[in-house]
Protein backbone atom coordinates (compact mmCIF):
# COMPACT_ATOMS: atom_id res chain seq x y z
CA UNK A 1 -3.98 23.35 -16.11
CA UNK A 2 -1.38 20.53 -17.77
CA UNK A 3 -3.51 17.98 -19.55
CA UNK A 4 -4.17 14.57 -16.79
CA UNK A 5 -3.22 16.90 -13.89
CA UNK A 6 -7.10 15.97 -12.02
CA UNK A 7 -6.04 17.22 -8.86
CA UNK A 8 -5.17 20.48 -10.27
CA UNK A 9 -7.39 23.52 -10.73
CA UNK A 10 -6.55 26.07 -13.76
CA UNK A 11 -5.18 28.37 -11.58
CA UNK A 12 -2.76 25.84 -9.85
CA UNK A 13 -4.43 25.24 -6.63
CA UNK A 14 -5.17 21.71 -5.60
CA UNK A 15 -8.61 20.22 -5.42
CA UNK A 16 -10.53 17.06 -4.64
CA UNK A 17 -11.94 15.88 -7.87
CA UNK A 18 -15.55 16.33 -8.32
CA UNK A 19 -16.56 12.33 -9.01
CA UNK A 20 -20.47 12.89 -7.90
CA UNK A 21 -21.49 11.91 -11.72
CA UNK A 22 -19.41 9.13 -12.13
CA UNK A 23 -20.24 5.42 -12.31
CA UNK A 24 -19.53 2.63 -9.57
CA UNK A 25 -18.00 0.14 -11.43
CA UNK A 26 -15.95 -2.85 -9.87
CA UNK A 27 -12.45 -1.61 -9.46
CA UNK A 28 -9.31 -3.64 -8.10
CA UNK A 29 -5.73 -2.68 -7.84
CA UNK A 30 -2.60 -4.69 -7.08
CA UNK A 31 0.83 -2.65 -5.69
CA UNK A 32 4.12 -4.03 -4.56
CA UNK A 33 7.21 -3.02 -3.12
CA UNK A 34 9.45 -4.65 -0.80
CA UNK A 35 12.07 -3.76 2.09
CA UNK A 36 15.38 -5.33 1.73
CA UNK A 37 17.29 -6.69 4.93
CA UNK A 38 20.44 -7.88 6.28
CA UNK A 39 21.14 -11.90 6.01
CA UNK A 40 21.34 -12.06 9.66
CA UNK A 41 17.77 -10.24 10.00
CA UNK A 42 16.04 -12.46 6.92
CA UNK A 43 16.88 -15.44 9.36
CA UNK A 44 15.48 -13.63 12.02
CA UNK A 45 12.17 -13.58 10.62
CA UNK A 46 12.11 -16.83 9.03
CA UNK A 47 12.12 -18.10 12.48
CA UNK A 48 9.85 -15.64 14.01
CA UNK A 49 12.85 -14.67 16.59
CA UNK A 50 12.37 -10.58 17.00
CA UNK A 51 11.86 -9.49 19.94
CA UNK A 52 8.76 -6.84 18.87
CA UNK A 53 6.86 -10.74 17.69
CA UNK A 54 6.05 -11.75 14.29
CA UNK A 55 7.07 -9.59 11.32
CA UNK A 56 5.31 -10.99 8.79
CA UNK A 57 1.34 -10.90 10.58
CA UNK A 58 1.69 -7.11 11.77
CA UNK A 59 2.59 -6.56 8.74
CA UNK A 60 0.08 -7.84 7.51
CA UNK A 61 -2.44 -6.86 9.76
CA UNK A 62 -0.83 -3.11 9.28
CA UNK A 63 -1.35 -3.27 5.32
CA UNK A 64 -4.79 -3.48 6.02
CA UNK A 65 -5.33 -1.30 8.23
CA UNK A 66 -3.21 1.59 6.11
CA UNK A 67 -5.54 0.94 3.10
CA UNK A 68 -8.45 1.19 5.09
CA UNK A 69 -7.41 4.60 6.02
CA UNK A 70 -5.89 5.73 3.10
CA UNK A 71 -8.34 8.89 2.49
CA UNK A 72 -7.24 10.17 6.04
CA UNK A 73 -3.34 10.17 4.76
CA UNK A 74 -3.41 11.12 1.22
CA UNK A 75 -5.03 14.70 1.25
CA UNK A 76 -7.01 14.61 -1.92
CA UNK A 77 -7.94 11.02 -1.80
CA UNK A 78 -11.34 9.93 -1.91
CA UNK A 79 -13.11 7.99 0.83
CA UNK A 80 -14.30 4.77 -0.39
CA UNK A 81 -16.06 1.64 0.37
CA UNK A 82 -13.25 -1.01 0.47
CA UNK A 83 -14.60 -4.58 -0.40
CA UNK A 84 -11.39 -6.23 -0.42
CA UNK A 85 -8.19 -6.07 0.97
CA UNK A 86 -5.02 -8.74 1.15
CA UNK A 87 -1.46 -8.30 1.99
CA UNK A 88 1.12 -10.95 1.11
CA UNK A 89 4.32 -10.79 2.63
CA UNK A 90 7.42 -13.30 1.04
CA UNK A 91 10.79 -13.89 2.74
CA UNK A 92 13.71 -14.24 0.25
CA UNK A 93 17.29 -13.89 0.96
CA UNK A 94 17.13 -10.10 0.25
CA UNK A 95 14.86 -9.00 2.38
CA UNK A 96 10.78 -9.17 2.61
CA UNK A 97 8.73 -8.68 -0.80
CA UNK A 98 5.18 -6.87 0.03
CA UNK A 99 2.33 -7.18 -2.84
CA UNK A 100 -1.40 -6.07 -1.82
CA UNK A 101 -4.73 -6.45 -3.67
CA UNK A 102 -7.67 -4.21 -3.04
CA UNK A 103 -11.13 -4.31 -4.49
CA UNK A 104 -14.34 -2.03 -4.55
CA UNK A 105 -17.50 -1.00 -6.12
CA UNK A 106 -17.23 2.61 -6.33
CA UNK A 107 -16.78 5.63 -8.60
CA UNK A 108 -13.17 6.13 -7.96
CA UNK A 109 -10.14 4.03 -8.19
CA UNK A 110 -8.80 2.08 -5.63
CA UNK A 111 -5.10 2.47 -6.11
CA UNK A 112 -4.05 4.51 -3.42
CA UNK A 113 -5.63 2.02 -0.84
CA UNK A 114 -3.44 -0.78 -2.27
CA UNK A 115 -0.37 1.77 -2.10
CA UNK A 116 -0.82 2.80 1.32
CA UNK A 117 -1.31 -1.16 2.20
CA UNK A 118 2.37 -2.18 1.03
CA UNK A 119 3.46 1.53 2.22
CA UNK A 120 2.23 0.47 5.70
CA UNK A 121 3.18 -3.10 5.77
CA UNK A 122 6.93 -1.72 4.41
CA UNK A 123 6.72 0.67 7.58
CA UNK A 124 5.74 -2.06 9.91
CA UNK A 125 8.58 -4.28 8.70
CA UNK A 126 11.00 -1.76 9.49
CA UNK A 127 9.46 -0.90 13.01
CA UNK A 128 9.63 -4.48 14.05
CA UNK A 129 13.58 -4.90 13.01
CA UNK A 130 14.94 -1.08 13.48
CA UNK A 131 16.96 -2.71 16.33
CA UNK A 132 18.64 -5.67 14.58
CA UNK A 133 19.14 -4.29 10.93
CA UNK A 134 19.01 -0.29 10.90
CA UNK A 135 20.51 -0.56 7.33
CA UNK A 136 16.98 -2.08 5.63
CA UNK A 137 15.84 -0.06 2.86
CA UNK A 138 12.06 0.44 1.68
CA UNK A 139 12.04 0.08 -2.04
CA UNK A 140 10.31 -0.12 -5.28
CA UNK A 141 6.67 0.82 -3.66
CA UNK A 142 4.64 0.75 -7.31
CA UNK A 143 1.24 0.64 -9.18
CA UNK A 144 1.31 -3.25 -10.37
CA UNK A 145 -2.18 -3.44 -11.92
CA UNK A 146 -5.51 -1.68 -11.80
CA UNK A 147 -8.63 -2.24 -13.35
CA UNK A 148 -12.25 -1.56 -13.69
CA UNK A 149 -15.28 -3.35 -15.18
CA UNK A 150 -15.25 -2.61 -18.68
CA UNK A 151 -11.90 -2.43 -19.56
C-alpha cells in the first residue's frame, strides 16, 4: 500500500476505512466550483426568465440535498451526521460561481459532503439551462478549506 492511500488495502483492493476508534471532533469544509455560461443565458438568470423556474434556488436547494446524500454516491464514503449545510450561488458575467460550507461533529471529515453540494448545485445549473446554452461548462469543482477542532 502507497503511503496516504486510506482507501486502499495492501493488496490493492479498496476498503471503507475502519474510523470506529476515532474522535468526533467539530469538522467543517468549504468547496467551490462554478459553471460558466453564455452572456445571453447569465441574463437569463439574472432575471429569473428560464422556462424550468429559478436557477439559482434549485440549485440551491439541490446542493443540499447532494451533500446530504453524499455516502449513497461516493462508494467508500462514510455516513455522517451533517449539522450544517449552505450553498451560495453568485451571478457574474461568466457564468454562475457555486461555494458550499458544511459542518459536523463526527469522526470523519466532511469534505465530500461539501463536494457533492457544489457537484450537485453545478448539475442543477446545467439541467435548468441545457436548452438555452448547451455550451456551459462545469469547472474548477475543489477542496477550498477544511478543518477540525484542534488544528
Amino acid at each position: 500500500m502507497e503511503e496516504g492511500l486510506s482507501h486502499v488495502d495492501a493488496a490493492g483492493a479498496a476498503r471503507m476505512v475502519d474510523v470506529s476508534e476515532k474522535p468526533r471532533v467539530r469538522r467543517t469544509a468549504t468547496a467551490a466550483g462554478r459553471v460558466d455560461l453564455a452572456p445571453a443565458t447569465v441574463a437569463l438568470v439574472r432575471r429569473n426568465a428560464l422556462q424550468k423556474g429559478d436557477v439559482l434556488a434549485a440549485a440551491r436547494i439541490a446542493g443540499i440535498m447532494g451533500a446530504k446524500r453524499a455516502s449513497e454516491l461516493v462508494p467508500l464514503c462514510h455516513n455522517i451526521e451533517i449539522e450544517h449545510v449552505s450553498v451560495d450561488l453568485r451571478v457574474d458575467d461568466a457564468g454562475i460561481g457555486i461555494e458550499a460550507t458544511a459542518r459536523c461533529t463526527d469522526k470523519t471529515g466532511i469534505e465530500m459532503e461539501a463536494l457533492t453540494a457544489v457537484a450537485v448545485a453545478a448539475l442543477t445549473v446545467y439541467d435548468m439551462c441545457k436548452a438555452v446554452d448547451p455550451g456551459m461548462v462545469l469547472r474548477d469543482i475543489r477542496l477550498v478549506e477544511k478543518t477540525k477542532e484542534g488544528d
